[in-house]
N, C-alpha and C. Protein backbone atom coordinates (compact mmCIF):
# COMPACT_ATOMS: atom_id res chain seq x y z
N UNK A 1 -11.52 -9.73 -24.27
CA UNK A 1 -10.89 -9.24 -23.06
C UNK A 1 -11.02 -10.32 -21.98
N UNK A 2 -9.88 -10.68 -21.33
CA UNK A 2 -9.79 -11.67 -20.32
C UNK A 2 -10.59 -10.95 -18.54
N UNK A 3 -10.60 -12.22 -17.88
CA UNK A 3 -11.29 -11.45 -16.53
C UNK A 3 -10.22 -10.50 -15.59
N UNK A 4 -8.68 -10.83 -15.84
CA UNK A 4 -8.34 -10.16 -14.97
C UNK A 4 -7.73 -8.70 -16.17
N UNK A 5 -8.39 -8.64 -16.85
CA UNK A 5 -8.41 -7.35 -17.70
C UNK A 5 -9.44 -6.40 -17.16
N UNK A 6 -10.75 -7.49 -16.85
CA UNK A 6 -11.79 -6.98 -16.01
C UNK A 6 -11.56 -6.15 -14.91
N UNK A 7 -11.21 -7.33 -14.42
CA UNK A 7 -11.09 -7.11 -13.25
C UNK A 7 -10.20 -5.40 -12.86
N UNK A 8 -9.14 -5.41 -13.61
CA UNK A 8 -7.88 -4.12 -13.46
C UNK A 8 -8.98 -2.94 -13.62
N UNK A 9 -9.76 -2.97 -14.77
CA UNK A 9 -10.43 -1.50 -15.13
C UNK A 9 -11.51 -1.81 -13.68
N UNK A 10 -11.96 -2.62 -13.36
CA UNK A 10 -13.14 -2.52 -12.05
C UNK A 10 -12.47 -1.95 -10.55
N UNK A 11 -11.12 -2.31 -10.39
CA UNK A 11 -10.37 -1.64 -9.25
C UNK A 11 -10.10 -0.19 -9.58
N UNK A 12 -9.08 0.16 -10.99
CA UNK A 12 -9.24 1.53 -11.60
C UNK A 12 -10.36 2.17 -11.27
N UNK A 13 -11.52 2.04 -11.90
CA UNK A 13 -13.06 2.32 -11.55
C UNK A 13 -13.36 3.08 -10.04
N UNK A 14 -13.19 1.93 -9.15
CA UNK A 14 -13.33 2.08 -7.77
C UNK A 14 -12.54 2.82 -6.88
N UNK A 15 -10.93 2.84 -7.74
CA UNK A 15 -10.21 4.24 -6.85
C UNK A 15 -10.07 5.31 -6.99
N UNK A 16 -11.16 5.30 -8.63
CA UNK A 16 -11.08 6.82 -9.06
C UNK A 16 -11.60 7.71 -8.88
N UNK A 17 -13.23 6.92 -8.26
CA UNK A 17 -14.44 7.84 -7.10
C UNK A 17 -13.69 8.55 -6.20
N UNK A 18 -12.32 7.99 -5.89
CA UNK A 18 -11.68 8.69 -4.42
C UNK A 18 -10.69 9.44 -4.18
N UNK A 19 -9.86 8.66 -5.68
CA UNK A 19 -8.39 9.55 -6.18
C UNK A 19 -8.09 9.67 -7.75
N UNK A 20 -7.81 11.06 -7.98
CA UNK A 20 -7.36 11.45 -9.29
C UNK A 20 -6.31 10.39 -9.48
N UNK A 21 -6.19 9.71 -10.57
CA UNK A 21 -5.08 9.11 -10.25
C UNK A 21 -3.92 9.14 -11.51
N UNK A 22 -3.77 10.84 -11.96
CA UNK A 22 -3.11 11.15 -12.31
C UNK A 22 -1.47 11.47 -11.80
N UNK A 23 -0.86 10.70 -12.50
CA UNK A 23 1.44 11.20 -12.17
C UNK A 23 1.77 12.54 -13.10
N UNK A 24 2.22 13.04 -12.70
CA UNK A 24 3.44 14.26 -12.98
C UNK A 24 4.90 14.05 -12.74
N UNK A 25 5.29 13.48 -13.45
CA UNK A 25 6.97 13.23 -13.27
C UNK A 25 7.48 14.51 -13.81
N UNK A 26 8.26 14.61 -13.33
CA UNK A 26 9.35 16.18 -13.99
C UNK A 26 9.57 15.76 -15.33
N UNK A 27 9.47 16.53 -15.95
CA UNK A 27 9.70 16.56 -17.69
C UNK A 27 9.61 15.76 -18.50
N UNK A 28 8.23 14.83 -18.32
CA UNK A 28 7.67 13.73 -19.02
C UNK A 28 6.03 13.97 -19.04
N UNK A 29 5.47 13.18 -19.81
CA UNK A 29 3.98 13.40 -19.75
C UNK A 29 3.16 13.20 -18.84
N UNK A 30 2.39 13.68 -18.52
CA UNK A 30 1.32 13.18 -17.82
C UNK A 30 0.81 11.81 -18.10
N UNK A 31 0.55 10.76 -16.85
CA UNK A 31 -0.01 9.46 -17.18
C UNK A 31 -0.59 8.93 -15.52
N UNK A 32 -0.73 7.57 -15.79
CA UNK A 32 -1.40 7.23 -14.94
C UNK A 32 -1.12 6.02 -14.50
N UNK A 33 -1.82 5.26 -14.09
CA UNK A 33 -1.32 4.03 -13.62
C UNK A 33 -0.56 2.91 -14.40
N UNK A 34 0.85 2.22 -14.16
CA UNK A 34 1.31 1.45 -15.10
C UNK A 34 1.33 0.31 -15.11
N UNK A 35 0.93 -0.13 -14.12
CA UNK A 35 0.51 -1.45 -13.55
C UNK A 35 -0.32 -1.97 -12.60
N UNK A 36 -0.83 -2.97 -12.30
CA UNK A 36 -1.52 -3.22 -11.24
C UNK A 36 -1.18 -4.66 -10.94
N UNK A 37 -1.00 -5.08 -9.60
CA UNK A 37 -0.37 -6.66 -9.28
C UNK A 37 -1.58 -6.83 -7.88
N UNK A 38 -1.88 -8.05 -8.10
CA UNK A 38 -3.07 -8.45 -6.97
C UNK A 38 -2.43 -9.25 -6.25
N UNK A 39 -2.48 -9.57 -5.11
CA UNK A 39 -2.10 -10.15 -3.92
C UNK A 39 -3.03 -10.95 -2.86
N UNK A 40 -3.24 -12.11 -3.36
CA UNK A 40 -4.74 -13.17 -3.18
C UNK A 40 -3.88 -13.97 -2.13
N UNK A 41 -3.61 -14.17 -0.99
CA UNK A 41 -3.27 -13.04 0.08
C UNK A 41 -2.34 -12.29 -0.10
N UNK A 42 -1.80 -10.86 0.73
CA UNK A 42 -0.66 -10.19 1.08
C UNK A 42 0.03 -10.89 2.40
N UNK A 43 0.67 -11.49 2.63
CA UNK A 43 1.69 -11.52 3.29
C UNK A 43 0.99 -12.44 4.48
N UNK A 44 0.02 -13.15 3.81
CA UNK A 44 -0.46 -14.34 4.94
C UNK A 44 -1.69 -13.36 5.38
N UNK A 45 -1.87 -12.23 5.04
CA UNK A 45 -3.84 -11.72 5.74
C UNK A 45 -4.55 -12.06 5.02
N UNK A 46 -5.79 -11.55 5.02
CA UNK A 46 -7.28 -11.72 4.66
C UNK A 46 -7.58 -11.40 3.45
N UNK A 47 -8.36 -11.48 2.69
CA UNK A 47 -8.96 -11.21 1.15
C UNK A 47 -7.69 -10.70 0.78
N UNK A 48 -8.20 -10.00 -0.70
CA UNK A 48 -7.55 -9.21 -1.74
C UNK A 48 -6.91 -7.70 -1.46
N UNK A 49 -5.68 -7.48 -1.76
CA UNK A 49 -5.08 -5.82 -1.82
C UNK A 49 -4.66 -6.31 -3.28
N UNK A 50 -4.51 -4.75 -3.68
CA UNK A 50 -4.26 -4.43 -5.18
C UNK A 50 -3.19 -3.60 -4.85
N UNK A 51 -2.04 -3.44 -5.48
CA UNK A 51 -1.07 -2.50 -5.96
C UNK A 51 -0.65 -2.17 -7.07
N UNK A 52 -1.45 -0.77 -7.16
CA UNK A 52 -1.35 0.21 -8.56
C UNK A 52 -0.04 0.77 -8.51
N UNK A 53 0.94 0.40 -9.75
CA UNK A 53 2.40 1.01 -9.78
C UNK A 53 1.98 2.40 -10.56
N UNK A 54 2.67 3.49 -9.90
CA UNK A 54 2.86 4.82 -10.77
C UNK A 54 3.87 5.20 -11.56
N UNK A 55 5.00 4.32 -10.74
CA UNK A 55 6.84 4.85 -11.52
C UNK A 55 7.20 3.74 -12.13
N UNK A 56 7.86 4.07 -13.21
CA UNK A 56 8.67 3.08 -13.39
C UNK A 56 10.10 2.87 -13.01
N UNK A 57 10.60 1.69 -13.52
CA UNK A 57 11.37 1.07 -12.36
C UNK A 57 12.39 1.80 -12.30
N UNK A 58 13.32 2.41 -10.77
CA UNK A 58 14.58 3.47 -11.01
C UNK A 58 14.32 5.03 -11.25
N UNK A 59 12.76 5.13 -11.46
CA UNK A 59 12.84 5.78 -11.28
C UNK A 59 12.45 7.24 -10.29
N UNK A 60 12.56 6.42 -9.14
CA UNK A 60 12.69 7.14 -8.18
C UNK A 60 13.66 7.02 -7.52
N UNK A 61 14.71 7.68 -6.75
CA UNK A 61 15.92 7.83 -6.25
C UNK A 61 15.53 7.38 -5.18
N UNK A 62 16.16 6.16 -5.05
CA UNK A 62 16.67 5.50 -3.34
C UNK A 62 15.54 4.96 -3.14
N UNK A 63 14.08 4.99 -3.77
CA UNK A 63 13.00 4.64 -3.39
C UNK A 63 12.99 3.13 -4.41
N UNK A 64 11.98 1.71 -3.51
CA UNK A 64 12.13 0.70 -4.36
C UNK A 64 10.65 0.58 -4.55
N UNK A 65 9.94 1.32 -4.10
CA UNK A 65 8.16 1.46 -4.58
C UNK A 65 7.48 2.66 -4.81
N UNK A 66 6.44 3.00 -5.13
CA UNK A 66 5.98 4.24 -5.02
C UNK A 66 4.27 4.00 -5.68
N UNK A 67 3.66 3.32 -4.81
CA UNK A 67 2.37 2.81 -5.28
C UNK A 67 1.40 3.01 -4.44
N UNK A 68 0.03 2.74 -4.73
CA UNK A 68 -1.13 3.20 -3.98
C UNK A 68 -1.39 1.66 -3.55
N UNK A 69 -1.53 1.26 -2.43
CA UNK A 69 -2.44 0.15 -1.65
C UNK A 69 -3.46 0.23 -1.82
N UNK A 70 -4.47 -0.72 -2.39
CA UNK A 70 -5.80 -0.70 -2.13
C UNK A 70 -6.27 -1.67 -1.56
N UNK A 71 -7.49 -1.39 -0.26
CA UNK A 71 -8.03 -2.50 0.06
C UNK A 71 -9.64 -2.36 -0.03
N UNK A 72 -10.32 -2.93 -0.80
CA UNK A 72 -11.32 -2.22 -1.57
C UNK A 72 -12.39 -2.60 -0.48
N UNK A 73 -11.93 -3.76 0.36
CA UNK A 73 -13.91 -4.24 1.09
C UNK A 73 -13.52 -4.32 2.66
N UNK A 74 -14.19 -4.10 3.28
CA UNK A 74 -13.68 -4.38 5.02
C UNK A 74 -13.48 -5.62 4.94
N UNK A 75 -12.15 -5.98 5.70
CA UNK A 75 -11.80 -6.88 6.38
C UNK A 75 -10.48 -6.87 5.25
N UNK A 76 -9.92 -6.88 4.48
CA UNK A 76 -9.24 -7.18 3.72
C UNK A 76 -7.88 -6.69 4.00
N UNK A 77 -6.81 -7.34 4.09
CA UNK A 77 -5.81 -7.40 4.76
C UNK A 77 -4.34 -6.98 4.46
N UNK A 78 -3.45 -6.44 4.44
CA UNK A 78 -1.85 -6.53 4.46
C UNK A 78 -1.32 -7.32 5.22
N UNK A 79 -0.82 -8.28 5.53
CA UNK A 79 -0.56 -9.34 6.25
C UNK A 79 0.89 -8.78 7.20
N UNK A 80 1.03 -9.22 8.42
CA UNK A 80 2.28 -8.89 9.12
C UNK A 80 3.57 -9.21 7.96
N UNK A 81 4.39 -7.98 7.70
CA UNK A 81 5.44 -8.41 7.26
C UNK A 81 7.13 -6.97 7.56
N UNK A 82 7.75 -7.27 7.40
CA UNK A 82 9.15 -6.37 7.87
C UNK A 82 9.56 -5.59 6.99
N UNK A 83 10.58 -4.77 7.42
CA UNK A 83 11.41 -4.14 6.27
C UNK A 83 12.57 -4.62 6.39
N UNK A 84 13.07 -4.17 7.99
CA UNK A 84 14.72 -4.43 8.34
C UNK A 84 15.26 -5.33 7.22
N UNK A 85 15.25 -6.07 6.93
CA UNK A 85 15.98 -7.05 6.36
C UNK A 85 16.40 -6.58 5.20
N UNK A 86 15.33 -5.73 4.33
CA UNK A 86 15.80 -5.10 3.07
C UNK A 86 16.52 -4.19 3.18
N UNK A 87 17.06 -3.42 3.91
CA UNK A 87 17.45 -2.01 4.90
C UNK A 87 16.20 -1.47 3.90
N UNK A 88 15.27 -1.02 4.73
CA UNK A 88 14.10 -0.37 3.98
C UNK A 88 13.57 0.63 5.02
N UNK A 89 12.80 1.44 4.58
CA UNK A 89 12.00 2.34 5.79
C UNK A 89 11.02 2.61 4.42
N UNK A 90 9.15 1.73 5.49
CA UNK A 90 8.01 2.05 4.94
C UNK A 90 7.39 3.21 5.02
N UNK A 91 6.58 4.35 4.57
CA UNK A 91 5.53 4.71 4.58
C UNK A 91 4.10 4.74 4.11
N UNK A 92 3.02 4.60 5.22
CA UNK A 92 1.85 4.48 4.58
C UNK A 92 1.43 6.15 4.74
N UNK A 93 0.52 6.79 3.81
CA UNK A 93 0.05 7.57 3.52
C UNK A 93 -1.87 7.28 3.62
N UNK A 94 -2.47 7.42 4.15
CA UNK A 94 -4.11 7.16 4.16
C UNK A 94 -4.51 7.91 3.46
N UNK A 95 -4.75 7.80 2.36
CA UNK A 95 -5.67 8.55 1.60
C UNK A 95 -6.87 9.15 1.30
N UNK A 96 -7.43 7.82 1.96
CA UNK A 96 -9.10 7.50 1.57
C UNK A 96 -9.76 5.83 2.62
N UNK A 97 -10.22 6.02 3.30
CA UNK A 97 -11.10 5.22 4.13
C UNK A 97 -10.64 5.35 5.66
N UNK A 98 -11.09 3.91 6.27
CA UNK A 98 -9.96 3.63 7.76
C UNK A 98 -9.38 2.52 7.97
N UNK A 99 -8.92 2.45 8.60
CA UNK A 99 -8.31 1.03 8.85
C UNK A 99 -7.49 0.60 10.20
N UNK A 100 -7.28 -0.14 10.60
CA UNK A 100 -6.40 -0.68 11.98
C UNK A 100 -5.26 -0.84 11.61
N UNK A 101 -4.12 0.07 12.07
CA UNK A 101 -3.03 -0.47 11.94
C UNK A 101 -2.44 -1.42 13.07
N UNK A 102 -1.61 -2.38 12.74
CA UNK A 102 -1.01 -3.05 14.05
C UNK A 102 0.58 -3.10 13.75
N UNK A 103 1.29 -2.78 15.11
CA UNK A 103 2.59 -2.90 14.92
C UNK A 103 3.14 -3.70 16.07
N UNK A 104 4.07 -4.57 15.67
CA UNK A 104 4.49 -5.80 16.42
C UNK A 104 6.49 -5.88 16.45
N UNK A 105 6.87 -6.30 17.40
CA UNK A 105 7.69 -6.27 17.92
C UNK A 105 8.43 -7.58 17.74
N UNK A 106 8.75 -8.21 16.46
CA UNK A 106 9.21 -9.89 16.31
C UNK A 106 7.98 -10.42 15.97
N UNK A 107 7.86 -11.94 16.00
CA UNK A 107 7.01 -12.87 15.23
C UNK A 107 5.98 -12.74 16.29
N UNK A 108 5.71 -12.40 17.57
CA UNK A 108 4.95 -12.62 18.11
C UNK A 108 4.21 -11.61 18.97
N UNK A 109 5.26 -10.88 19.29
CA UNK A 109 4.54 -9.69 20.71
C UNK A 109 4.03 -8.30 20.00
N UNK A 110 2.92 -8.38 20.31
CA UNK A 110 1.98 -7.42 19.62
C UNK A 110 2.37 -6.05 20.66
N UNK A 111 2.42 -4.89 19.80
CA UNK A 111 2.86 -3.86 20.52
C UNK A 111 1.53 -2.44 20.57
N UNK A 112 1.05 -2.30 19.58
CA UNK A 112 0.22 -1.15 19.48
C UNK A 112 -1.04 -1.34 18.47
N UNK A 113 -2.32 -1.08 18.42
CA UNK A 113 -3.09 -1.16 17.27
C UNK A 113 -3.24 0.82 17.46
N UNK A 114 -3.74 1.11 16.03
CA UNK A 114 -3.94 2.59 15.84
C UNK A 114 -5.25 1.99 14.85
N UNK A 115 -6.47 2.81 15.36
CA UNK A 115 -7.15 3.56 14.12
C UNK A 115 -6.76 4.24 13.33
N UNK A 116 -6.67 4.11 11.90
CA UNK A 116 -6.12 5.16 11.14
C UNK A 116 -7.29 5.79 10.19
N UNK A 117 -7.52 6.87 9.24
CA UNK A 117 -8.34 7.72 8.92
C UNK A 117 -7.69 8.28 7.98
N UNK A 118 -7.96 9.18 6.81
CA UNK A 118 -7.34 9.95 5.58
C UNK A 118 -6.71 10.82 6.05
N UNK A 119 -5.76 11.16 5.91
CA UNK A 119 -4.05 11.92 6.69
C UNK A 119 -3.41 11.17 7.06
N UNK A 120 -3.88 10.35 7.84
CA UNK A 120 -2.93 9.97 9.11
C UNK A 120 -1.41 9.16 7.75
N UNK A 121 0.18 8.99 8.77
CA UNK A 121 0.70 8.87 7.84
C UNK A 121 1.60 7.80 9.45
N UNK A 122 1.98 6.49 8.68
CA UNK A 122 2.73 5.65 9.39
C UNK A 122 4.23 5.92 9.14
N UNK A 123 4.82 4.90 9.91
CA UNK A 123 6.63 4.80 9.73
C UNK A 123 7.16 3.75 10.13
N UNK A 124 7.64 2.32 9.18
CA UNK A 124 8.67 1.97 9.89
C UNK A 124 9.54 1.58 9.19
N UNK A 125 10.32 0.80 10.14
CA UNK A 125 12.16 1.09 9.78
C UNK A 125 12.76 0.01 11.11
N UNK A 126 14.10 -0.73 10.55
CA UNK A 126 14.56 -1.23 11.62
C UNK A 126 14.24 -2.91 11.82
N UNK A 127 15.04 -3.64 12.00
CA UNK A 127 14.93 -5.04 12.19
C UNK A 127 14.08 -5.64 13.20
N UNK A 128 13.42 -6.62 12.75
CA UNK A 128 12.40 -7.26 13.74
C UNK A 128 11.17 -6.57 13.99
N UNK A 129 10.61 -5.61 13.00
CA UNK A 129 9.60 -4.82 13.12
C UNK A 129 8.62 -5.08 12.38
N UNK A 130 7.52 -5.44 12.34
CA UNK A 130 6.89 -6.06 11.64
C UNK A 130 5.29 -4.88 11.74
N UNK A 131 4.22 -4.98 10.88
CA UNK A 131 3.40 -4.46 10.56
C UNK A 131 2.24 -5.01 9.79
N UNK A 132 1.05 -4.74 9.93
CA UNK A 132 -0.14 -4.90 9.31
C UNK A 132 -1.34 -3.92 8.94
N UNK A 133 -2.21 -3.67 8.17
CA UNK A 133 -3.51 -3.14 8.00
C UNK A 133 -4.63 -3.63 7.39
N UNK A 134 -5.72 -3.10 8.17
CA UNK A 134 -6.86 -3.97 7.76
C UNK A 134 -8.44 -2.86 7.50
N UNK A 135 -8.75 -2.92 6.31
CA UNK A 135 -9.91 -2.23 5.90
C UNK A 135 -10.99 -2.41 7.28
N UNK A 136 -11.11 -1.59 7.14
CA UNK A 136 -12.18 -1.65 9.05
C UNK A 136 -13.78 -0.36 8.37
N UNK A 137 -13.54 -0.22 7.43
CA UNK A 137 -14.57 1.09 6.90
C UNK A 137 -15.34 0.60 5.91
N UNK A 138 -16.59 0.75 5.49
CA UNK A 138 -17.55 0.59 4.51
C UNK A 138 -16.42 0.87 2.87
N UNK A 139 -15.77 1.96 3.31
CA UNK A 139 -15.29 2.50 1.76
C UNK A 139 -13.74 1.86 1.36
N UNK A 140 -13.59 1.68 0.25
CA UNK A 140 -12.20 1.59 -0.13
C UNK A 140 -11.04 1.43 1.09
N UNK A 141 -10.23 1.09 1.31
CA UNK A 141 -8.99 1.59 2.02
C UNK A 141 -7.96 1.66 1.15
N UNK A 142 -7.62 3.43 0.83
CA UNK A 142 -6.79 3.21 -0.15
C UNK A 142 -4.78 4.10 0.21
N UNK A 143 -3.94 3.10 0.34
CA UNK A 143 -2.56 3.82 1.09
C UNK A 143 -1.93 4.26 -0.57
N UNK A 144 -1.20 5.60 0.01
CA UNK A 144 -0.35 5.78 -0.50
C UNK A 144 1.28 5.25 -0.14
N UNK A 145 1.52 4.19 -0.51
CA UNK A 145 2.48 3.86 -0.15
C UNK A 145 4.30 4.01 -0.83
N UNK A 146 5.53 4.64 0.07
CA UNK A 146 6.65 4.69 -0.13
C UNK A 146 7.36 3.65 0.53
N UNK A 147 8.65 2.78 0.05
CA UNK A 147 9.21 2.49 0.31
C UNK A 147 10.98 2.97 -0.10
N UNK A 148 11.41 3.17 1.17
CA UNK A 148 12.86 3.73 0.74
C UNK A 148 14.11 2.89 1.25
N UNK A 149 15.22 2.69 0.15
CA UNK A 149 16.13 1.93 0.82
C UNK A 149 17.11 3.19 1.83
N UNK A 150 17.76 2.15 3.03
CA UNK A 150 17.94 2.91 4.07
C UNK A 150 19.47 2.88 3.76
N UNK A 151 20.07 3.92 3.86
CA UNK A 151 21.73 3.87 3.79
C UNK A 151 22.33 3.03 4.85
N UNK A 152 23.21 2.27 4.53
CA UNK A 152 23.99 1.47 5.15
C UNK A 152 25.04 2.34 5.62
């Protein structure tokens, strides 16, 4: 077994203390995670996020993701990045830990930071909008994350 074989069952491991991480698709079997892709950075931030895929591809309607974010250690980052451009509209879902969200207004003008906590649920959408999160908690930070394409 190679290390980043390791490595996949040691993240598995660590999000399972926090989330079942069982799928139910309509009229298919029960399963579980189908992938996992690491991101040594995300989008220009700090340490490691993991993204555990649940669907496969298409098959979610209008949606082009449907995966859990993990950011397993404080400080560890999603790096500022957009949707507009994809016509996309994000959601984060908090599942499990906290974290700082920041939302920014173009490449530069910082607009809002939020504490976020398990519930809390983000939104964006729209050109020139940019976004970040950052593990700020002892535990896991783990998003449920949607992405949907936006009708033209």
């Amino acid at each position: 077994m190679n290390s980043w074989d390791d490595e996949k069952k040691q993240v598995i491991a660590a999000v399972s203390k926090y989330v079942d991480l069982t799928v139910v698709p309509f009229g298919k079997p029960q399963r579980t995670v189908l992938d996992i892709e690491k991101r040594d950075p995300m989008y220009g931030g700090n340490g490691v996020v993991y993204m555990l895929s649940l669907f496969e591809a298409d098959e979610l309607v209008n949606n082009r993701i449907g995966v859990y974010m993990v950011l397993l250690n404080n400080g560890d980052q999603a790096g500022f990045h957009e949707h507009g451009s994809k016509n996309e509209q994000e959601l984060y879902v908090i599942v499990n830990g906290q974290g700082e969200y920041i939302e920014r207004l173009g490449l530069d003008n910082e607009t809002r930071k939020l504490n976020l906590k398990k519930g809390n649920i983000t939104s964006i959408q729209g050109n020139d909008n940019y976004h970040s999160i950052i593990n700020t908690g002892d535990e896991p930070l783990i998003i449920f994350v949607v992405t949907t394409y936006q009708p033209k």
